[in-house]
N, C-alpha and C. Protein backbone atom coordinates (compact mmCIF):
# COMPACT_ATOMS: atom_id res chain seq x y z
N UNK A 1 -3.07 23.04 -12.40
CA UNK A 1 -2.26 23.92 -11.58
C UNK A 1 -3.06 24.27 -10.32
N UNK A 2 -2.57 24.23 -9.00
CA UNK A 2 -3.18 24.30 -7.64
C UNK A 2 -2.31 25.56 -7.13
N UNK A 3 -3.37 26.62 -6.71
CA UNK A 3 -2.63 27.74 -5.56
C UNK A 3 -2.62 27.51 -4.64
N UNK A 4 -1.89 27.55 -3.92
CA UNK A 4 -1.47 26.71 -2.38
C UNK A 4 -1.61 28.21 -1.60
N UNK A 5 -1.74 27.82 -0.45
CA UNK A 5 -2.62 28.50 1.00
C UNK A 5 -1.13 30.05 0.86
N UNK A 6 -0.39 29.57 0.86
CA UNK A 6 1.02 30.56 0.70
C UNK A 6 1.13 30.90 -0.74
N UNK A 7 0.13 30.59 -1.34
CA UNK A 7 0.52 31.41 -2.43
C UNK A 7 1.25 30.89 -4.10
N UNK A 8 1.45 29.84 -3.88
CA UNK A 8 2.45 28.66 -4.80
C UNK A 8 1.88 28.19 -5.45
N UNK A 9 2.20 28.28 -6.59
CA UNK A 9 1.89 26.99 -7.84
C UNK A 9 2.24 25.97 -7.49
N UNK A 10 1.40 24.91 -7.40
CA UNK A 10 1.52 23.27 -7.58
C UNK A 10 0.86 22.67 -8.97
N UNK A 11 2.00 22.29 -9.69
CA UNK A 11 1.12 21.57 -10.70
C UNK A 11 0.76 19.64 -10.30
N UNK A 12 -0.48 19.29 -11.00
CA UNK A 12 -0.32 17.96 -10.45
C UNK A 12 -1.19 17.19 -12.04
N UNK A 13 -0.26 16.14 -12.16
CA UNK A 13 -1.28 15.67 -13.33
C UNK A 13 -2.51 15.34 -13.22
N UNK A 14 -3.48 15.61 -14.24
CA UNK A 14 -4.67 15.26 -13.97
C UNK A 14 -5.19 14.41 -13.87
N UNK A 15 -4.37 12.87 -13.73
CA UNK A 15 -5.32 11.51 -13.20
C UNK A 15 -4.59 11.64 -11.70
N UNK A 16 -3.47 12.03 -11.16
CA UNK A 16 -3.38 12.22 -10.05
C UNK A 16 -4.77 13.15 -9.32
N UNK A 17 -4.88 14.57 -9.84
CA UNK A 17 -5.58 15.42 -9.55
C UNK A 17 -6.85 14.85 -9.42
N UNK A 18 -7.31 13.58 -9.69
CA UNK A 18 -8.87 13.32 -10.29
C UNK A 18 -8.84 12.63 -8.67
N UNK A 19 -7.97 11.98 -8.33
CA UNK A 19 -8.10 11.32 -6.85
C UNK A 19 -8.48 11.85 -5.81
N UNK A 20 -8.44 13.13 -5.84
CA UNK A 20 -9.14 14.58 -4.75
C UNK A 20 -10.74 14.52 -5.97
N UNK A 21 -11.64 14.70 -4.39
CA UNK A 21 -13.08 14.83 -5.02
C UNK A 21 -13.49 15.61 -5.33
N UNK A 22 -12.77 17.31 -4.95
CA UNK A 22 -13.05 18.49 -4.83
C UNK A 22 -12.06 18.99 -6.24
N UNK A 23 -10.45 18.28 -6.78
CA UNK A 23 -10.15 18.58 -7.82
C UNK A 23 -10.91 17.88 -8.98
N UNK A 24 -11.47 16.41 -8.72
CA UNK A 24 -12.05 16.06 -10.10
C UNK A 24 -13.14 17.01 -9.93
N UNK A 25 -13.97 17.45 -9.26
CA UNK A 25 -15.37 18.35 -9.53
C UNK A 25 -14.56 19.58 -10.10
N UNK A 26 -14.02 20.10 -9.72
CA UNK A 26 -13.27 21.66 -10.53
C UNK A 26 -12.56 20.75 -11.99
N UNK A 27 -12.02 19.76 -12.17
CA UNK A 27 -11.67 19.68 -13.58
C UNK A 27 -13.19 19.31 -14.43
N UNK A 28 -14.14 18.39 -13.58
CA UNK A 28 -15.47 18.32 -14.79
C UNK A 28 -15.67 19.62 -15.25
N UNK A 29 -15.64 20.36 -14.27
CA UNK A 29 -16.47 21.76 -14.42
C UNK A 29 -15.75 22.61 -15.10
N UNK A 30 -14.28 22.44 -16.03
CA UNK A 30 -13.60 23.14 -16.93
C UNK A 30 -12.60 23.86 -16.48
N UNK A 31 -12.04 23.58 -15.09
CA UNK A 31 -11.36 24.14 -14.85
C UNK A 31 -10.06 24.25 -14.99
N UNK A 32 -9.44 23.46 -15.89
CA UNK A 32 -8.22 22.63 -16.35
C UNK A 32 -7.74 23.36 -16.65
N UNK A 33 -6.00 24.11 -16.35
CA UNK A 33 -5.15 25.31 -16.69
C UNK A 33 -5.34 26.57 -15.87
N UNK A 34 -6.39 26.01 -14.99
CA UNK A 34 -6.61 27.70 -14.02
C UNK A 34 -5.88 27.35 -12.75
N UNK A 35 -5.51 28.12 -12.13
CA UNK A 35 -4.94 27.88 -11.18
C UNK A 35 -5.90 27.62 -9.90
N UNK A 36 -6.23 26.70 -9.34
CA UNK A 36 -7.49 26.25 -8.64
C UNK A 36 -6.66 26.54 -7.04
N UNK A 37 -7.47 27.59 -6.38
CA UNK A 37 -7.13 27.62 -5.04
C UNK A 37 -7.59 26.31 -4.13
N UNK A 38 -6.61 26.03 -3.11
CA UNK A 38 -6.72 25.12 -2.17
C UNK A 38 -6.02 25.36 -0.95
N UNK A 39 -6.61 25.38 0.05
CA UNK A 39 -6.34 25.32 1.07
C UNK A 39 -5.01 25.23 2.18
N UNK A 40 -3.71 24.40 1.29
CA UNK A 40 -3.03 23.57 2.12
C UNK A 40 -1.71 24.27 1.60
N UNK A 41 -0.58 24.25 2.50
CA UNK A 41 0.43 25.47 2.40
C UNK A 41 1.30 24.08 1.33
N UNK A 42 2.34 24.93 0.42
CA UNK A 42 3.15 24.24 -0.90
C UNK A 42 3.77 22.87 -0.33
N UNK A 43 4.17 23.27 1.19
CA UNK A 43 4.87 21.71 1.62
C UNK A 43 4.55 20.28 1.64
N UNK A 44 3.60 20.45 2.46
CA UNK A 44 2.36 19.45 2.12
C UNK A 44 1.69 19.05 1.27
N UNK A 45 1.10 20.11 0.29
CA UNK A 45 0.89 19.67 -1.05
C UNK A 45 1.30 18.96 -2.10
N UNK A 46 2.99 19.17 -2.08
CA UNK A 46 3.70 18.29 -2.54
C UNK A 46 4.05 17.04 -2.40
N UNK A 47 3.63 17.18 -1.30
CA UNK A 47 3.98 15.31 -0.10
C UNK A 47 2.39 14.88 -0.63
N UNK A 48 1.47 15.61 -0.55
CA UNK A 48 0.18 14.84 -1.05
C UNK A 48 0.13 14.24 -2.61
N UNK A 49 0.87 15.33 -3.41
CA UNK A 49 0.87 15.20 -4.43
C UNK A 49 1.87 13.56 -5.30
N UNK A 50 2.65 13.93 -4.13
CA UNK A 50 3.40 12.31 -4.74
C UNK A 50 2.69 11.35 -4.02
N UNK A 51 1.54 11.35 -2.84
CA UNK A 51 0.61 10.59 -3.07
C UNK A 51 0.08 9.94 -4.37
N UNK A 52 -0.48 10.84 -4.52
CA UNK A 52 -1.45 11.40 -5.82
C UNK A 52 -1.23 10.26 -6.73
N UNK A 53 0.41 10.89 -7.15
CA UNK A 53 0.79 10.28 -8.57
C UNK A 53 0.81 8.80 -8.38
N UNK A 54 1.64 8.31 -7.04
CA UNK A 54 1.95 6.72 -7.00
C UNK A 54 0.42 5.98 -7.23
N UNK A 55 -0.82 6.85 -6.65
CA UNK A 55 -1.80 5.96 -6.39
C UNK A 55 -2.82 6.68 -8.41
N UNK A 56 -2.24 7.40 -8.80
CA UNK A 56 -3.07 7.16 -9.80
C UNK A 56 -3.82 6.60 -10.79
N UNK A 57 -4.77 6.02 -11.44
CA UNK A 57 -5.31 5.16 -12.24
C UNK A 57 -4.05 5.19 -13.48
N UNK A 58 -2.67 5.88 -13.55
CA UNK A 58 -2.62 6.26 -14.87
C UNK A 58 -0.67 5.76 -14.32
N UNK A 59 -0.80 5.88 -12.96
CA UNK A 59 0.40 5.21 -12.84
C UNK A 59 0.81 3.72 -13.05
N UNK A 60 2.43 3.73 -13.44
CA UNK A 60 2.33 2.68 -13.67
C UNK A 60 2.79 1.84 -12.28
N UNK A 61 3.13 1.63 -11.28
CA UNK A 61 3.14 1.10 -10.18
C UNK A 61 2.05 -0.54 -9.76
N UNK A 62 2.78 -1.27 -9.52
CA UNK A 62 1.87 -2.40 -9.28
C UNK A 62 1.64 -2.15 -8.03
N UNK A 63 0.57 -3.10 -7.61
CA UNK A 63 0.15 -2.86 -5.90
C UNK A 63 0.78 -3.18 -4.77
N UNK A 64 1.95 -3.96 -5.05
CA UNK A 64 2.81 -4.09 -4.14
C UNK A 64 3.82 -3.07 -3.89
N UNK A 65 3.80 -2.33 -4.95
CA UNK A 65 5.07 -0.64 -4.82
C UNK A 65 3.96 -0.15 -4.01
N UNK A 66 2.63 0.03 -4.19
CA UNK A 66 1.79 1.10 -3.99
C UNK A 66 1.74 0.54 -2.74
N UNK A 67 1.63 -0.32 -1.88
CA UNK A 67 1.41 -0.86 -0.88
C UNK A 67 2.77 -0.63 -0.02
N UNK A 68 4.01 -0.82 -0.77
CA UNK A 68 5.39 -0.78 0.48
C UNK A 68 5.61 0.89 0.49
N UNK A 69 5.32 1.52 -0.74
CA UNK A 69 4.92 3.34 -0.50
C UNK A 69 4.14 3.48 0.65
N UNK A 70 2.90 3.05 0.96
CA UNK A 70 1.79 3.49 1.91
C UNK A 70 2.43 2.90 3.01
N UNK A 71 3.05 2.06 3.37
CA UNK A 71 3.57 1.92 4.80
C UNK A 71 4.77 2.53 4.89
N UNK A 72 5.90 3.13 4.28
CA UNK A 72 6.63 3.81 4.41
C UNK A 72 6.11 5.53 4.78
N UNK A 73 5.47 5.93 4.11
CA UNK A 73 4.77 6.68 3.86
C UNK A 73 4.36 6.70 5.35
N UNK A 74 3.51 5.85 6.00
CA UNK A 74 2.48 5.65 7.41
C UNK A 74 3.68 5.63 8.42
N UNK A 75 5.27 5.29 8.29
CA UNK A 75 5.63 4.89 8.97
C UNK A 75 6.90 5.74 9.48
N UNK A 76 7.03 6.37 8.99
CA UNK A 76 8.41 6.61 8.63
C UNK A 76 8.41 8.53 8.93
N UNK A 77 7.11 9.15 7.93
CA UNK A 77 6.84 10.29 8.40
C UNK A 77 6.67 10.88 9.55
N UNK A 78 7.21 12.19 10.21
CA UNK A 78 7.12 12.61 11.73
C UNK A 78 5.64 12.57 11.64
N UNK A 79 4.88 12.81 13.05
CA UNK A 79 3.28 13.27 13.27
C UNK A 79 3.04 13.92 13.00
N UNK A 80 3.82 15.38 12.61
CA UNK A 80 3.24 16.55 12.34
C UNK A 80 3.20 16.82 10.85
N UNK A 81 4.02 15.90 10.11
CA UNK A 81 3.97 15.73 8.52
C UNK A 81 2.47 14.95 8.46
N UNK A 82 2.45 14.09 9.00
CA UNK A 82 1.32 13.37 8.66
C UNK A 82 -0.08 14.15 9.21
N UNK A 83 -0.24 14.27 10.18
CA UNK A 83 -1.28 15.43 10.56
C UNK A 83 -1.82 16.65 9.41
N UNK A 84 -0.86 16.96 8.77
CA UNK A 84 -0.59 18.11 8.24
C UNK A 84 -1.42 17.58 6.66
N UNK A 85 -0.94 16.44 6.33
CA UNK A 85 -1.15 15.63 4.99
C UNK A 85 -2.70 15.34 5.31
N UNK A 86 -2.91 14.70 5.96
CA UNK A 86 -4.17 14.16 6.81
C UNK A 86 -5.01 15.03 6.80
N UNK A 87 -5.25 16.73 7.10
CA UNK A 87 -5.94 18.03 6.95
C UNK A 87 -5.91 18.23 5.19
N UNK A 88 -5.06 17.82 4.81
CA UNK A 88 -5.02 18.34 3.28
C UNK A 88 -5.89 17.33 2.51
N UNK A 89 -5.77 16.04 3.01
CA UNK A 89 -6.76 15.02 2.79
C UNK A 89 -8.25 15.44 2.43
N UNK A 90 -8.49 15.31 3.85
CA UNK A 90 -9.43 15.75 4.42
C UNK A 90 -10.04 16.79 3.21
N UNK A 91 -9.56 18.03 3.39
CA UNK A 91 -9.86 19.25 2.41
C UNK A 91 -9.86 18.81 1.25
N UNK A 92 -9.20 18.40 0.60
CA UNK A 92 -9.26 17.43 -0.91
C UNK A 92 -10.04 16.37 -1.46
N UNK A 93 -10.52 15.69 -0.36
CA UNK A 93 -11.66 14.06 -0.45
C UNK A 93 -10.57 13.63 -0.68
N UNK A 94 -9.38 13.28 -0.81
CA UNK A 94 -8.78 12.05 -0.77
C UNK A 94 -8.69 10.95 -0.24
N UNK A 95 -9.50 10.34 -0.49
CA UNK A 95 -10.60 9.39 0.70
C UNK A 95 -9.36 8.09 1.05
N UNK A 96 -8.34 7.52 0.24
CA UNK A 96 -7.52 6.64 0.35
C UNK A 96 -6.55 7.02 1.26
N UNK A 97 -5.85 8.57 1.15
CA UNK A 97 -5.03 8.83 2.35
C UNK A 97 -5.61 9.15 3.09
N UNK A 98 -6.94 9.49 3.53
CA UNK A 98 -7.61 9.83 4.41
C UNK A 98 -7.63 8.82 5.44
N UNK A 99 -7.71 7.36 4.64
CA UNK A 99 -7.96 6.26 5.79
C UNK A 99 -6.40 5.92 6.26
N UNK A 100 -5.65 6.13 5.42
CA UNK A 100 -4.32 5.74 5.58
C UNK A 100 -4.07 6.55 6.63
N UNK A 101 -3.58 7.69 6.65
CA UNK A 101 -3.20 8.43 7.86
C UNK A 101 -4.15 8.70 9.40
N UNK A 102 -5.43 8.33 8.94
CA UNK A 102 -6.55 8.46 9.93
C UNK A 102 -5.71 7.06 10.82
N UNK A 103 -5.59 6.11 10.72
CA UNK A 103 -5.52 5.02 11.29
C UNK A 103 -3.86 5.18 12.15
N UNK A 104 -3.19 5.65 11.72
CA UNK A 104 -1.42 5.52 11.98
C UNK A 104 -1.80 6.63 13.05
N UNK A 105 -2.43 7.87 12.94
CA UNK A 105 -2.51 9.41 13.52
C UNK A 105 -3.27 8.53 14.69
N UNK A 106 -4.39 7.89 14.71
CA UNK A 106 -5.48 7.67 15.87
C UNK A 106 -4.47 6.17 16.68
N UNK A 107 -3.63 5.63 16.23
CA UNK A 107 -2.49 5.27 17.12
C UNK A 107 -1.81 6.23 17.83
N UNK A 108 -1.47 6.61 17.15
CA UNK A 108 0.09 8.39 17.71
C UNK A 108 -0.73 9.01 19.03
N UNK A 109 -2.21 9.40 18.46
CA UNK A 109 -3.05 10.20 19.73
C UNK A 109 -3.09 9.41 20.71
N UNK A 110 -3.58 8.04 20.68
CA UNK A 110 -3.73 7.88 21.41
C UNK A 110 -3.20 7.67 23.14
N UNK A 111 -4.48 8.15 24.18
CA UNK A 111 -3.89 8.85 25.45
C UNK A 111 -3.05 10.05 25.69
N UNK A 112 -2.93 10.74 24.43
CA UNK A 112 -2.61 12.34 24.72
C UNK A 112 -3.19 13.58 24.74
N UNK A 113 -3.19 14.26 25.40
CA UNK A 113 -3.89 15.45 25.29
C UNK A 113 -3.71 16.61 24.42
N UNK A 114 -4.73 16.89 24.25
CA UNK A 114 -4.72 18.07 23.43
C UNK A 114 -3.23 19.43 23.20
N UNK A 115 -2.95 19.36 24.57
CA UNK A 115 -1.66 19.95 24.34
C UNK A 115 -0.64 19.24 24.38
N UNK A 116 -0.47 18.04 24.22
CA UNK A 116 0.41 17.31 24.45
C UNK A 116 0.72 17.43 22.59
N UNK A 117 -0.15 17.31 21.77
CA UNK A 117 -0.71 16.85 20.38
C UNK A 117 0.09 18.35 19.97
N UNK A 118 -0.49 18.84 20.37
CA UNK A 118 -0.13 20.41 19.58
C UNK A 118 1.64 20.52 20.02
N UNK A 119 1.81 20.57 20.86
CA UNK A 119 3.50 20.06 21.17
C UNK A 119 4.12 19.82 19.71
N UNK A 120 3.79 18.33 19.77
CA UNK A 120 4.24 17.63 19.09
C UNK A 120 4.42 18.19 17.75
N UNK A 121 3.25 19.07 17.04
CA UNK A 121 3.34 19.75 15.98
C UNK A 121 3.93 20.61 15.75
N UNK A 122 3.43 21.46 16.42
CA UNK A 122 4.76 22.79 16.90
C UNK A 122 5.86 22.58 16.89
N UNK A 123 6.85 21.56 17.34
CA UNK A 123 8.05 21.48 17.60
C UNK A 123 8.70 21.71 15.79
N UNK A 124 8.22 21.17 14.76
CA UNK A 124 9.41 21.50 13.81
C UNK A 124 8.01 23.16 12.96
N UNK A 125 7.26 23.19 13.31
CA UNK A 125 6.73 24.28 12.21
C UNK A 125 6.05 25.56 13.06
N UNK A 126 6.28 26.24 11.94
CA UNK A 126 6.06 28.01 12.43
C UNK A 126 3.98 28.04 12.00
N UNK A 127 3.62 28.23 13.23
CA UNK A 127 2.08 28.56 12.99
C UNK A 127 1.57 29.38 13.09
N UNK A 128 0.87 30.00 12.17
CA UNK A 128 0.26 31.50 12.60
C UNK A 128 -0.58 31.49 13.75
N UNK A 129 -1.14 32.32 14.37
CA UNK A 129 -2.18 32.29 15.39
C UNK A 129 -3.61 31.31 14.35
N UNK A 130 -4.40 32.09 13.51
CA UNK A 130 -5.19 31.70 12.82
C UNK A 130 -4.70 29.82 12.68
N UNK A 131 -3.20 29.09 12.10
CA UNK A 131 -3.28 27.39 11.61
C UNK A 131 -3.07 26.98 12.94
N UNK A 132 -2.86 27.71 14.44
CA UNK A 132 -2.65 27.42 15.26
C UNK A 132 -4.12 26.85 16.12
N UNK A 133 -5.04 27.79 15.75
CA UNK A 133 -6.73 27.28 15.87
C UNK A 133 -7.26 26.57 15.42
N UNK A 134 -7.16 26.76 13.92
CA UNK A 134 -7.57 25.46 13.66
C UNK A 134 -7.17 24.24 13.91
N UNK A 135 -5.87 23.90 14.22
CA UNK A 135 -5.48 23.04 14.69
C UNK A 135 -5.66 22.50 15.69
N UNK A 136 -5.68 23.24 16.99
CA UNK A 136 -6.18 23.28 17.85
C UNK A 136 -7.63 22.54 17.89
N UNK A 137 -8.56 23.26 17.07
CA UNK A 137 -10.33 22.57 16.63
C UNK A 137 -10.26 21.61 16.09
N UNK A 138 -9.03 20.99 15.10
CA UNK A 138 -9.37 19.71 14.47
C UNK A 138 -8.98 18.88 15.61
N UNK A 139 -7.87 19.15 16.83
CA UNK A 139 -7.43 18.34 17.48
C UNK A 139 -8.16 17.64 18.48
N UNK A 140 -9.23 18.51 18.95
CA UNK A 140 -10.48 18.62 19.89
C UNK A 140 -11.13 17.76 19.63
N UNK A 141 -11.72 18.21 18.12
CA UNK A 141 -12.76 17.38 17.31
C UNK A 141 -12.67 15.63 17.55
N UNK A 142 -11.12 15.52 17.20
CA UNK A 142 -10.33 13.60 16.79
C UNK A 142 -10.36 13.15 18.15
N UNK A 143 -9.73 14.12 19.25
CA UNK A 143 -9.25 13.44 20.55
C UNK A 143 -10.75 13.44 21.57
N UNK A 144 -11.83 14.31 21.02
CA UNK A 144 -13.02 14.39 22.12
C UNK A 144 -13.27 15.19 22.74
């Protein structure tokens, strides 16, 4: 079970859960049934989470589902879904969507500016001042 940034239960099975480096270290360490805080608001989490499951050691999916998922997935999602997934990554070690969305996102940026980027995000979601900075800092960080 995952507490999400707003407050939400996310449950996620635990060979999904083991694919984040930061949830398998909290399940070695006994944490299995607690509600493990994380970072990333319920929306996203859930979009990570059916990551999770398609790519789990425990799913049954051959690599060609798992493969026409990840380009749908890369392709199909607005920027600011993926951005959003991509930070939750990130925060999680999910080192597989990490490269996945790193690569589709560093197309999208490219030649835009920093406010051009934040635009783009803004347009469908409500940001506090505080996810509005950080965003802002991760955007800095990617674009230079």
């Amino acid at each position: 079970m995952l507490r999400t940034k707003d407050n939400k239960l996310v449950e996620m099975e635990e060979g999904a859960a083991k694919l984040s480096g930061v949830l398998r270290r909290q399940i070695e360490e006994g944490f299995v049934g607690v509600a493990i805080p994380v970072d990333v608001k319920k929306k996203t989490l859930k979009r990570v989470r059916v990551y999770c499951d398609v790519h789990s050691p425990w799913a049954a999916w051959c690599e060609e589902v798992k493969k026409g998922f990840d380009d749908e997935l890369a392709e199909t999602f607005s920027f600011d879904i993926r951005f959003f997934m991509f930070q939750a990554a990130i925060c999680l070690e999910i080192t597989g969507l990490v490269d996945l969305l790193g690569e589709t996102l560093a197309a999208k940026m490219s030649g835009k500016s920093v406010d051009e980027l934040l635009t783009m995000i803004k347009e469908d979601n409500e940001l506090t001042p505080e996810e509005e900075e950080q965003v802002i800092k991760d955007l800095q960080r990617i674009v230079g």
